[in-house]
C-alpha atoms as a PDB file:
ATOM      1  CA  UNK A   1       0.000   0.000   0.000  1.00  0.00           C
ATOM      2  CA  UNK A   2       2.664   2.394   0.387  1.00  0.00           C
ATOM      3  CA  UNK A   3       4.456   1.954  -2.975  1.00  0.00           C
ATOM      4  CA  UNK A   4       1.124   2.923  -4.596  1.00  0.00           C
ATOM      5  CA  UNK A   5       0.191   6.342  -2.503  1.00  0.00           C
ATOM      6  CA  UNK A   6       4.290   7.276  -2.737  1.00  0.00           C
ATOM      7  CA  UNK A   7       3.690   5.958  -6.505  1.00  0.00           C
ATOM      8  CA  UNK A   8       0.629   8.726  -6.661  1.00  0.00           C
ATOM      9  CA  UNK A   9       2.168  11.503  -4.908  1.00  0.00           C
ATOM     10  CA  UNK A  10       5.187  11.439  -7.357  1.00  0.00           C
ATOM     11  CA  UNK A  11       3.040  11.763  -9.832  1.00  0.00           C
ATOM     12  CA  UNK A  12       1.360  14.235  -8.443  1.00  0.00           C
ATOM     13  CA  UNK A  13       4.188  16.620  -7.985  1.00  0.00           C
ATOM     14  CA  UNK A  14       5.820  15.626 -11.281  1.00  0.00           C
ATOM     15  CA  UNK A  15       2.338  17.363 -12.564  1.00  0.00           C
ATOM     16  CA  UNK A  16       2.707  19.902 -10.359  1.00  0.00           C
ATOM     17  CA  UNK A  17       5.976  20.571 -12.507  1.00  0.00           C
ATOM     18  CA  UNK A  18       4.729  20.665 -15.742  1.00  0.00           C
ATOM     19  CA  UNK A  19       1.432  23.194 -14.971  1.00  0.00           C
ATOM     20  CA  UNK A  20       4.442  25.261 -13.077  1.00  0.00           C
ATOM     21  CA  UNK A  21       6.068  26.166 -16.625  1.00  0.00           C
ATOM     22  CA  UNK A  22       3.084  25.491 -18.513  1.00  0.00           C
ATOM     23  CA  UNK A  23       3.686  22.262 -20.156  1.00  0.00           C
ATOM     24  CA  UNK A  24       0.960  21.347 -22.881  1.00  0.00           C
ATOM     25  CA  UNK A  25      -1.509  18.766 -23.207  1.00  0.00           C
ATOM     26  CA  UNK A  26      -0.859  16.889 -19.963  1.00  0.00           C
ATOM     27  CA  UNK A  27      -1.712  13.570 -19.657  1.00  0.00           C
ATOM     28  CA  UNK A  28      -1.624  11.004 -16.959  1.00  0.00           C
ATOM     29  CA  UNK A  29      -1.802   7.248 -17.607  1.00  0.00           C
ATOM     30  CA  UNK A  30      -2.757   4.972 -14.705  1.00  0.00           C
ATOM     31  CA  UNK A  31      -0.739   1.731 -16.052  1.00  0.00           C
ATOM     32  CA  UNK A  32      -1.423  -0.513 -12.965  1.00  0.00           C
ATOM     33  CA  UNK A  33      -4.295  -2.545 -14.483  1.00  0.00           C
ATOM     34  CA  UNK A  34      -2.838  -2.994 -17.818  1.00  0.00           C
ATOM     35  CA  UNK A  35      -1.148  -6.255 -18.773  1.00  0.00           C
ATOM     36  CA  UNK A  36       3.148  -5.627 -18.881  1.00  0.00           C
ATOM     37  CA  UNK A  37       3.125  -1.953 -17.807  1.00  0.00           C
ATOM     38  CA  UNK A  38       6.496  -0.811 -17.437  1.00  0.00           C
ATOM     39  CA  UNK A  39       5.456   1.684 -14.692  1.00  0.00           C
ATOM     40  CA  UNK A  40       2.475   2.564 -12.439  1.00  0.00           C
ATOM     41  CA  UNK A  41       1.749   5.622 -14.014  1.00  0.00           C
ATOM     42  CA  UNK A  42       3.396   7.226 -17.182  1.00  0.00           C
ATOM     43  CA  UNK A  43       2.942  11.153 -17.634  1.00  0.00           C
ATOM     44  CA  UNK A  44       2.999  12.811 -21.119  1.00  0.00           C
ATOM     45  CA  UNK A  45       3.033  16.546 -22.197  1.00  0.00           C
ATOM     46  CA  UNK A  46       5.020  18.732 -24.455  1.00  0.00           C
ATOM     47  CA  UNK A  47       6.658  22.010 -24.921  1.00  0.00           C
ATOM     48  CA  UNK A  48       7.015  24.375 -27.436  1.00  0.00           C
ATOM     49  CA  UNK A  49      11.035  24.639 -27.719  1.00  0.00           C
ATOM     50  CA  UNK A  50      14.089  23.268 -26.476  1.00  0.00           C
ATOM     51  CA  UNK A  51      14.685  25.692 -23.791  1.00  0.00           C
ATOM     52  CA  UNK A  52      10.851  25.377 -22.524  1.00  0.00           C
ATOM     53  CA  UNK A  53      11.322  21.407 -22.436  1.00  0.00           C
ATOM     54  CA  UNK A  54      14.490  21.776 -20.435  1.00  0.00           C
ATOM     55  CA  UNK A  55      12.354  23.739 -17.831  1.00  0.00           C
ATOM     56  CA  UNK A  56       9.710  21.485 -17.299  1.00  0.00           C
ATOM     57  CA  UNK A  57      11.891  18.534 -16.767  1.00  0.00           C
ATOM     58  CA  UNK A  58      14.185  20.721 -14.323  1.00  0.00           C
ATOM     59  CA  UNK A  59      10.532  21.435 -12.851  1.00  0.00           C
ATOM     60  CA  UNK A  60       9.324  18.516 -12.446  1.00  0.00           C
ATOM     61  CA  UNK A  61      12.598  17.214 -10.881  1.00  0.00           C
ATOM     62  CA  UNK A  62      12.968  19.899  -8.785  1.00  0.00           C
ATOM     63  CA  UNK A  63       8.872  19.844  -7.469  1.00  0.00           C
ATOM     64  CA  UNK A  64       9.411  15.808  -6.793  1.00  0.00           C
ATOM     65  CA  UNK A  65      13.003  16.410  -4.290  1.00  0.00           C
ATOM     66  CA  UNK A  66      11.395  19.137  -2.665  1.00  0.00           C
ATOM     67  CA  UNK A  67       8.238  17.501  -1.774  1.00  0.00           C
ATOM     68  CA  UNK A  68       9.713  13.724  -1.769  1.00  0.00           C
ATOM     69  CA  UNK A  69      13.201  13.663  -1.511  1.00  0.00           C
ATOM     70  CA  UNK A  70      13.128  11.548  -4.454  1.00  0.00           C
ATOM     71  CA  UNK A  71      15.564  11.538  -7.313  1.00  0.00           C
ATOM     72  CA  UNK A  72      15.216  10.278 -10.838  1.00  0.00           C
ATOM     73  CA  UNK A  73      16.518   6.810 -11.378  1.00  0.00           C
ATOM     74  CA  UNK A  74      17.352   7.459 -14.708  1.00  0.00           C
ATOM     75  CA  UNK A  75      16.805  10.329 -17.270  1.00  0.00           C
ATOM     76  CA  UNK A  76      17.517  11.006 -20.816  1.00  0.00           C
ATOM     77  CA  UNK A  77      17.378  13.644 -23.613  1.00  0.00           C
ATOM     78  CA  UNK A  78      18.793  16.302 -22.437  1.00  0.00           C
ATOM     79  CA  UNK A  79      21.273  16.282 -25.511  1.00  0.00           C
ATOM     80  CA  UNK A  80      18.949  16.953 -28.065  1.00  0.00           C
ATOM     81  CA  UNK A  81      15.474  17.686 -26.007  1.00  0.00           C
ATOM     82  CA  UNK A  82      12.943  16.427 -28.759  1.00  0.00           C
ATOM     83  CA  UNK A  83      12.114  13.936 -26.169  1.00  0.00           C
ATOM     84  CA  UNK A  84      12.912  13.808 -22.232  1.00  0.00           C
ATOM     85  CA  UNK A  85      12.395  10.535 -20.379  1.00  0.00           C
ATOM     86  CA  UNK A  86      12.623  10.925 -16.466  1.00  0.00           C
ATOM     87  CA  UNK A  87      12.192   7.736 -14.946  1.00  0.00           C
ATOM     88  CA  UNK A  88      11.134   7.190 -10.798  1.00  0.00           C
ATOM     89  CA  UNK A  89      10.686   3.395 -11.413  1.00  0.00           C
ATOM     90  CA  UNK A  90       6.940   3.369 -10.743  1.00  0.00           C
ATOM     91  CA  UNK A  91       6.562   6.544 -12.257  1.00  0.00           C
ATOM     92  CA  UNK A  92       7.855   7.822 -16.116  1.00  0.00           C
ATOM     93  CA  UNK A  93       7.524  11.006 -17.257  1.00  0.00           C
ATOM     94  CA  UNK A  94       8.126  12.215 -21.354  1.00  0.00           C
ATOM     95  CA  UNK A  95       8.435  15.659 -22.347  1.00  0.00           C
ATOM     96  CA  UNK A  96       8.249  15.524 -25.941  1.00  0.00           C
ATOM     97  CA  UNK A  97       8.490  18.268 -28.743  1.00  0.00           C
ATOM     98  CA  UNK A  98       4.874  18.533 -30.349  1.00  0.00           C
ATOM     99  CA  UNK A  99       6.337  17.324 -33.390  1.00  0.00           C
ATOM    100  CA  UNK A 100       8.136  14.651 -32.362  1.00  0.00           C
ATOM    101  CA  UNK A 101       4.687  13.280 -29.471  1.00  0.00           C
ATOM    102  CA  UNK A 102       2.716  13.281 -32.780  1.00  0.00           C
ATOM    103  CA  UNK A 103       5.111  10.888 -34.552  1.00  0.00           C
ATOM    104  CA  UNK A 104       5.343   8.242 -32.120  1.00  0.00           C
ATOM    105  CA  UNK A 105       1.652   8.420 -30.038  1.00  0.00           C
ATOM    106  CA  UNK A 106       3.104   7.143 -27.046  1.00  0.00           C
ATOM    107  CA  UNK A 107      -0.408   7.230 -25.272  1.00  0.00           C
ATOM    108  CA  UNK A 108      -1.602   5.073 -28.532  1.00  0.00           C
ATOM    109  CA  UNK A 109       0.327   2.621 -27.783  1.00  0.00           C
ATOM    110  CA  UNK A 110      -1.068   2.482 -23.929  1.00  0.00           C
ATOM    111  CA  UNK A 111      -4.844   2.831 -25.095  1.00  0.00           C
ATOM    112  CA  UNK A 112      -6.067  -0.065 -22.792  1.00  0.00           C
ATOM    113  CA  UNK A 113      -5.013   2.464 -19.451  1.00  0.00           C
ATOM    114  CA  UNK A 114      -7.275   4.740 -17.819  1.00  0.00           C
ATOM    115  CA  UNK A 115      -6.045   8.298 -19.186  1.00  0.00           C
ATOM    116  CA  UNK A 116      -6.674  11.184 -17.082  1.00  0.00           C
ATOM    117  CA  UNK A 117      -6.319  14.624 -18.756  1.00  0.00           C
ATOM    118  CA  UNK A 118      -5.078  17.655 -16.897  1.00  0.00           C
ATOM    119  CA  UNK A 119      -6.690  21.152 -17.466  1.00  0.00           C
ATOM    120  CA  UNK A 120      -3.633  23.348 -18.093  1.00  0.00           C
ATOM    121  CA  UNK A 121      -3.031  26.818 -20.191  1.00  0.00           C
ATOM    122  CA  UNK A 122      -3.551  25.505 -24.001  1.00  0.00           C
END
């Protein structure tokens, strides 16, 4: 029981990240009742420009250590910024370039989890 409310409040705050620098078309996947998830939740938005998808990932990993003291286990992306992965194990968050979220359809390819979208400035 406490992996899934620390698994929640991650994502929460991750959220809390992206609506801080006004990240577009947020959506949150709930992954736990689908068959071979990968994570508990996965998060997907995008930004208009390299320099606005830097700051939502610095967001969102600065809003989770503040109000968890969690890291990221893993991120990538940075280089090139068309797509940042950060990874909390039970939580995955990609910050893709609008472009680059409408060639791959990541949530597509997840269309058997329960999608919540968040209301945000777009």
């Amino acid at each position: 029981m406490a992996k899934k409310k620390e698994s929640l409040s991650t994502v929460d705050f991750a959220i809390q990240g992206i609506v801080e620098k006004k990240g577009k078309q947020i959506v949150k996947l709930d992954l736990r009742k689908t068959s071979n998830s990968v994570a508990d939740y996965f998060v997907v938005c995008h930004g208009t420009s390299r320099p606005h998808i830097e700051a939502i990932a610095d967001s969102i990993i600065e809003f989770v250590k503040i109000n968890t003291g969690e890291n990221p286990k893993y991120k990538e992306g940075y280089s090139n910024a068309e797509w940042i992965l950060i990874d909390y194990f039970d939580v995955v968050i990609h910050i893709f370039q609008e472009s680059t979220r409408r060639f791959y359809k990541l949530e597509d390819l997840w269309a058997d989890a329960e999608f919540q979208h968040i209301e945000s400035d777009d």
